[in-house]
Protein backbone atom coordinates (compact mmCIF):
# COMPACT_ATOMS: atom_id res chain seq x y z
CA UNK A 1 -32.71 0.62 20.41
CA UNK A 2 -29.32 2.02 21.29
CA UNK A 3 -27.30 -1.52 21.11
CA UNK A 4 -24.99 -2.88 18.95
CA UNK A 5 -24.67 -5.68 16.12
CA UNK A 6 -22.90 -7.10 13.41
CA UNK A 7 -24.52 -6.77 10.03
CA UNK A 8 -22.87 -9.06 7.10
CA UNK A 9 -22.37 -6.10 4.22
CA UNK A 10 -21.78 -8.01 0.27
CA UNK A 11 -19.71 -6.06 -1.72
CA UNK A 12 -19.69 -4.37 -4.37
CA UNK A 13 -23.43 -3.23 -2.88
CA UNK A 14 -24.65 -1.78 -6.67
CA UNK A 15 -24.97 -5.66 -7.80
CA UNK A 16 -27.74 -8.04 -7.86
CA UNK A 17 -27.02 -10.33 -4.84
CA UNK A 18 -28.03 -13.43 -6.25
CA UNK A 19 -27.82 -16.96 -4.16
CA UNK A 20 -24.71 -18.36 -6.40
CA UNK A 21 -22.93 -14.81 -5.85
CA UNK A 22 -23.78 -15.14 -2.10
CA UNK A 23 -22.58 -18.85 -1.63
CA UNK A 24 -19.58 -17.35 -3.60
CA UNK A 25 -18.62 -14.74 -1.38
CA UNK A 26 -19.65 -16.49 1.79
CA UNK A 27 -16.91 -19.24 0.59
CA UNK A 28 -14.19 -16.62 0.46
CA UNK A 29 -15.02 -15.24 3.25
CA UNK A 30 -14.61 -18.36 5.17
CA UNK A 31 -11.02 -18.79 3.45
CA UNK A 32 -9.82 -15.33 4.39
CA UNK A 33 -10.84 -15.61 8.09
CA UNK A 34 -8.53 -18.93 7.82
CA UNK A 35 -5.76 -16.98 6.31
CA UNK A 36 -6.12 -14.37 8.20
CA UNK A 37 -6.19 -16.50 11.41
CA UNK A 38 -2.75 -17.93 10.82
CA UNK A 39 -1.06 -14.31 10.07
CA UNK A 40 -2.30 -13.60 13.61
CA UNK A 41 -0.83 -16.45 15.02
CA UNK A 42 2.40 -16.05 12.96
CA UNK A 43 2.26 -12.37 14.64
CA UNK A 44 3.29 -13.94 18.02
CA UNK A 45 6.62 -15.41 16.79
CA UNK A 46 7.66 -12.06 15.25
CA UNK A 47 10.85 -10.89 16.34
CA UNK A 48 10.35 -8.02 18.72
CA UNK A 49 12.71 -5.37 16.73
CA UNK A 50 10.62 -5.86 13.56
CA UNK A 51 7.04 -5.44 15.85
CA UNK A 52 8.50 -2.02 16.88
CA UNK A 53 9.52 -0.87 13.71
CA UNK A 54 6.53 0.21 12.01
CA UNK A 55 8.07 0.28 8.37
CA UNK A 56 9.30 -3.11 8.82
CA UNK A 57 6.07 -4.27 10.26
CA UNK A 58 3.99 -3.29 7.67
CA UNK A 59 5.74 -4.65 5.41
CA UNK A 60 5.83 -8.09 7.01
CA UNK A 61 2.30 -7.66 6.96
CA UNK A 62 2.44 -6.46 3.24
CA UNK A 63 4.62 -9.99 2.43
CA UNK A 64 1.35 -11.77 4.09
CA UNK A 65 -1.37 -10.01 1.88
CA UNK A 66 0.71 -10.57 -1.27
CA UNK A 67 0.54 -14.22 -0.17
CA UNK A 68 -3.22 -14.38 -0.15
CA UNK A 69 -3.87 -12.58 -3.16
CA UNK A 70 -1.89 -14.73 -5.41
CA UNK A 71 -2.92 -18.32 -3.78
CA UNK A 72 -6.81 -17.46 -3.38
CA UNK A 73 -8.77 -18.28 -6.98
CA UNK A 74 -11.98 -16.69 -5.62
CA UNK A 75 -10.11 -13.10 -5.06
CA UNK A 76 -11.57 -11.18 -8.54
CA UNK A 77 -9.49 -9.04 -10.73
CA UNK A 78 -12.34 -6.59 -9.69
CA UNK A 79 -12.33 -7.01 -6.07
CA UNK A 80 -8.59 -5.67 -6.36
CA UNK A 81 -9.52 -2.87 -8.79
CA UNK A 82 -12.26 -1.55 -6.57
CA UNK A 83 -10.54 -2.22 -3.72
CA UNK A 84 -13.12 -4.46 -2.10
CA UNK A 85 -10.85 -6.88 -0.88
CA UNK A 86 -8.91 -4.68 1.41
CA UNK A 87 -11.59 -4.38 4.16
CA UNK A 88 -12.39 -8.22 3.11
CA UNK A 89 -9.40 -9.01 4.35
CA UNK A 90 -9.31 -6.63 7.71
CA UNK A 91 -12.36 -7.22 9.49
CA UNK A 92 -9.88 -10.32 10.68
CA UNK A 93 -6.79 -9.15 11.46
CA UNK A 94 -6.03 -8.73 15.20
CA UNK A 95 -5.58 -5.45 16.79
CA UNK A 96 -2.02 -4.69 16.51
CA UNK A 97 -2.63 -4.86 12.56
CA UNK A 98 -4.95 -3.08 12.64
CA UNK A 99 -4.98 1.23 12.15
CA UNK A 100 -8.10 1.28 14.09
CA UNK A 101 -10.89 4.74 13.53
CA UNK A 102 -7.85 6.67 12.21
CA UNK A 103 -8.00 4.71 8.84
CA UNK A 104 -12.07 3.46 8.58
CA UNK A 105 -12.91 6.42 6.35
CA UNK A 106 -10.07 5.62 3.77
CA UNK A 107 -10.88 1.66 4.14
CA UNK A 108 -11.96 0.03 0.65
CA UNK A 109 -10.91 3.26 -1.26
CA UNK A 110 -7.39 3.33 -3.02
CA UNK A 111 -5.66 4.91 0.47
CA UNK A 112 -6.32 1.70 2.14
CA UNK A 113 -4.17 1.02 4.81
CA UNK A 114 -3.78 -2.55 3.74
CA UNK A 115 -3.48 -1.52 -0.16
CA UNK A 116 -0.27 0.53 1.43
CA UNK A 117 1.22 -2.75 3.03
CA UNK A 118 0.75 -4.85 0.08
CA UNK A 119 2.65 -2.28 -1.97
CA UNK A 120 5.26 -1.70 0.27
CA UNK A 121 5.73 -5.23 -0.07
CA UNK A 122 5.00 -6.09 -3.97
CA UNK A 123 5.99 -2.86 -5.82
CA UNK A 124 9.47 -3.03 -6.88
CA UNK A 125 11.95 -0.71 -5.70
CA UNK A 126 10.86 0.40 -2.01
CA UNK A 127 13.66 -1.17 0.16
CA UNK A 128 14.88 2.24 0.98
CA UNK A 129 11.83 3.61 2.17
CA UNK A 130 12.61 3.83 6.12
CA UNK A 131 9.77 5.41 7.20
CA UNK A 132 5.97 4.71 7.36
CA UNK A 133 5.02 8.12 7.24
CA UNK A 134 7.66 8.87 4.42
CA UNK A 135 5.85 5.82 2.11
CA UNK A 136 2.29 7.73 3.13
CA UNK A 137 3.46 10.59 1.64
CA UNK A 138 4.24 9.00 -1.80
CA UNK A 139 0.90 6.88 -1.56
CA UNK A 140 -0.87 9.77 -0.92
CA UNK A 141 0.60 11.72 -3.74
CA UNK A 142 -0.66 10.02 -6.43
CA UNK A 143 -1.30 6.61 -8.05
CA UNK A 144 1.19 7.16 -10.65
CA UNK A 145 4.25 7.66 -8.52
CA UNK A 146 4.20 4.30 -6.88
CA UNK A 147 1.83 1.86 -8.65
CA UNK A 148 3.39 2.30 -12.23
CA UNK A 149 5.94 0.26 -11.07
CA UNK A 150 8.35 2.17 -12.72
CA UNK A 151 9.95 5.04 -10.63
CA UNK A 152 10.13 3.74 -7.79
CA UNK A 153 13.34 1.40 -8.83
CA UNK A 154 14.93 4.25 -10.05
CA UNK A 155 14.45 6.46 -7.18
CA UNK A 156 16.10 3.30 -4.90
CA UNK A 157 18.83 3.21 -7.53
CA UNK A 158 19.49 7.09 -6.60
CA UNK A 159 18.98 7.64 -2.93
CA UNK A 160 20.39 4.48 -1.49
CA UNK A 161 24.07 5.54 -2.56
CA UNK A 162 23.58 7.97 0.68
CA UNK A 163 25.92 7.76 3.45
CA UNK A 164 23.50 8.71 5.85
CA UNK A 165 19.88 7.07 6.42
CA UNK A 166 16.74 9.61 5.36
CA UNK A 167 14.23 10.24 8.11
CA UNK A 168 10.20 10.67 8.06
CA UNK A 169 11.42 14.39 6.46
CA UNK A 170 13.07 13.32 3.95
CA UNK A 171 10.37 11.67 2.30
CA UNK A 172 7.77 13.75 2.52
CA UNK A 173 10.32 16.45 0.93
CA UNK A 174 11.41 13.76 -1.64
CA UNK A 175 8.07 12.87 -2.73
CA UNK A 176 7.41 16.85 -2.96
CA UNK A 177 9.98 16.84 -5.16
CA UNK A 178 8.80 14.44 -7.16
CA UNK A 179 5.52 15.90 -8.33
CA UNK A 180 7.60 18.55 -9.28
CA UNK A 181 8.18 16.62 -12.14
CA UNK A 182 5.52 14.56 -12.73
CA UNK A 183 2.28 16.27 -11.23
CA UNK A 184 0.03 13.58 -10.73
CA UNK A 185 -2.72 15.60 -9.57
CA UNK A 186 -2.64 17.99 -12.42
CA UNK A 187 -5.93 18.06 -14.22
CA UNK A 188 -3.73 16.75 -17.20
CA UNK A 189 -1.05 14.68 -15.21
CA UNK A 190 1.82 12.72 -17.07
CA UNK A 191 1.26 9.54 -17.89
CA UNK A 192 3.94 6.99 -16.26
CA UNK A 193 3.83 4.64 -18.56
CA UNK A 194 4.21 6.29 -22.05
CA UNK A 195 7.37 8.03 -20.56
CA UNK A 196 10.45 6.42 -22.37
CA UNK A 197 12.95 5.07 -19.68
CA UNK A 198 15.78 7.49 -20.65
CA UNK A 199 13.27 10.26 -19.55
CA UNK A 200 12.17 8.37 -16.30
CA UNK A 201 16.00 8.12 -15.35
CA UNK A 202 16.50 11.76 -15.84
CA UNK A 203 13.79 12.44 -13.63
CA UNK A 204 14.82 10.35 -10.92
CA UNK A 205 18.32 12.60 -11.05
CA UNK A 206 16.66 15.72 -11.35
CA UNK A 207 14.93 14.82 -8.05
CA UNK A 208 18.08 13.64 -6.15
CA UNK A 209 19.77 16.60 -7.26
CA UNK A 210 16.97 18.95 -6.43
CA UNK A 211 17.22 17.17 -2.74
CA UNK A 212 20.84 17.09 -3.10
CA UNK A 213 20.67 21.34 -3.09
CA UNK A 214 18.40 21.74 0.08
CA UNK A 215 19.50 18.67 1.93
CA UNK A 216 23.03 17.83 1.33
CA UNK A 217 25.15 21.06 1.90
């Protein structure tokens, strides 16, 4: 009747909710909300510089998901695959980790925020990402550019001989670049992980030298 309240949603909603898969759930639940509840405490020692710096924050945060998803047994394979523990996970962090309505539409889909955090913070290779809305842009791009595992390392290798540190500009143009090369939302994209790493490598200096031309002159 026009009010508000708090409905308890089991995912993934397409399976037979049965009592053991309920008790199941319910359990992890309980154990995320602990987790959880200590990564907002551990929030109010953070050192202010890293609260300000939204790269560095999120990747803090990133560290903290990592953490629960290798030390909780109940987290499924398939929870991560379809995403379902992302907004598991969420409904408990505090406010200032939290994107708010901006991000609710992309929550439990592969452009989850907190799917971006954890990446930032597991994938190999993203120490010279700066920027927050630079690592959006190669997120966004495709799943091949960051969660092969494999360019990003060589892309690090590349761009952090710079003298100078790359802005929220930079990455978008980089990751531009990038599908240049390997256009991961091609109807036919090219597949990562059957490149040979010679080719991979050439890539990677194609791209800095592409940036090189419009950046560095």
């Amino acid at each position: 009747m026009g009010g508000e309240f708090e409905a308890t949603i089991y995912l993934p909603e397409d399976v037979l909710l049965t009592r053991e898969r309920r008790e199941r759930a319910d359990e992890l639940d309980n154990i995320l909300k602990a987790k959880v509840g200590r990564i907002n405490k551990e929030y109010d020692t953070l050192d202010e510089q890293t609260k300000k710096s939204e790269i560095e924050k999120w990747r803090w945060l990133g560290g903290k998901l990592d953490n629960i998803l290798s030390s909780v047994a109940l987290i499924e394979q398939s929870d991560i695959d379809k995403y379902h523990i992302w907004p598991a996970i969420g409904q408990h962090l505090r406010k200032e980790l939290s994107r708010g309505l901006d991000d609710r539409k992309r929550s439990g889909t592969k452009k989850d925020h907190y799917r971006k955090c954890w990446a930032l913070y597991h994938i190999p290779g993203t120490n010279w990402i700066t920027s927050w809305v630079g690592w959006d842009a190669f997120t966004d791009r495709g799943e091949q550019l960051v969660y092969s595992e494999r360019l990003m390392p060589l892309l690090d290798a590349r761009f952090s001989s710079l003298k100078r540190e790359l802005g929220a500009d930079d990455f978008k143009e980089i990751a531009k670049l990038t599908v240049k090369y390997i256009p991961t939302q091609a109807k036919t994209p090219k597949d990562i992980d059957s490149m040979p790493e010679t080719r991979l490598v050439q890539i990677a200096e194609s791209i800095y030298q592409d940036y090189a031309k419009l950046k560095l002159k």
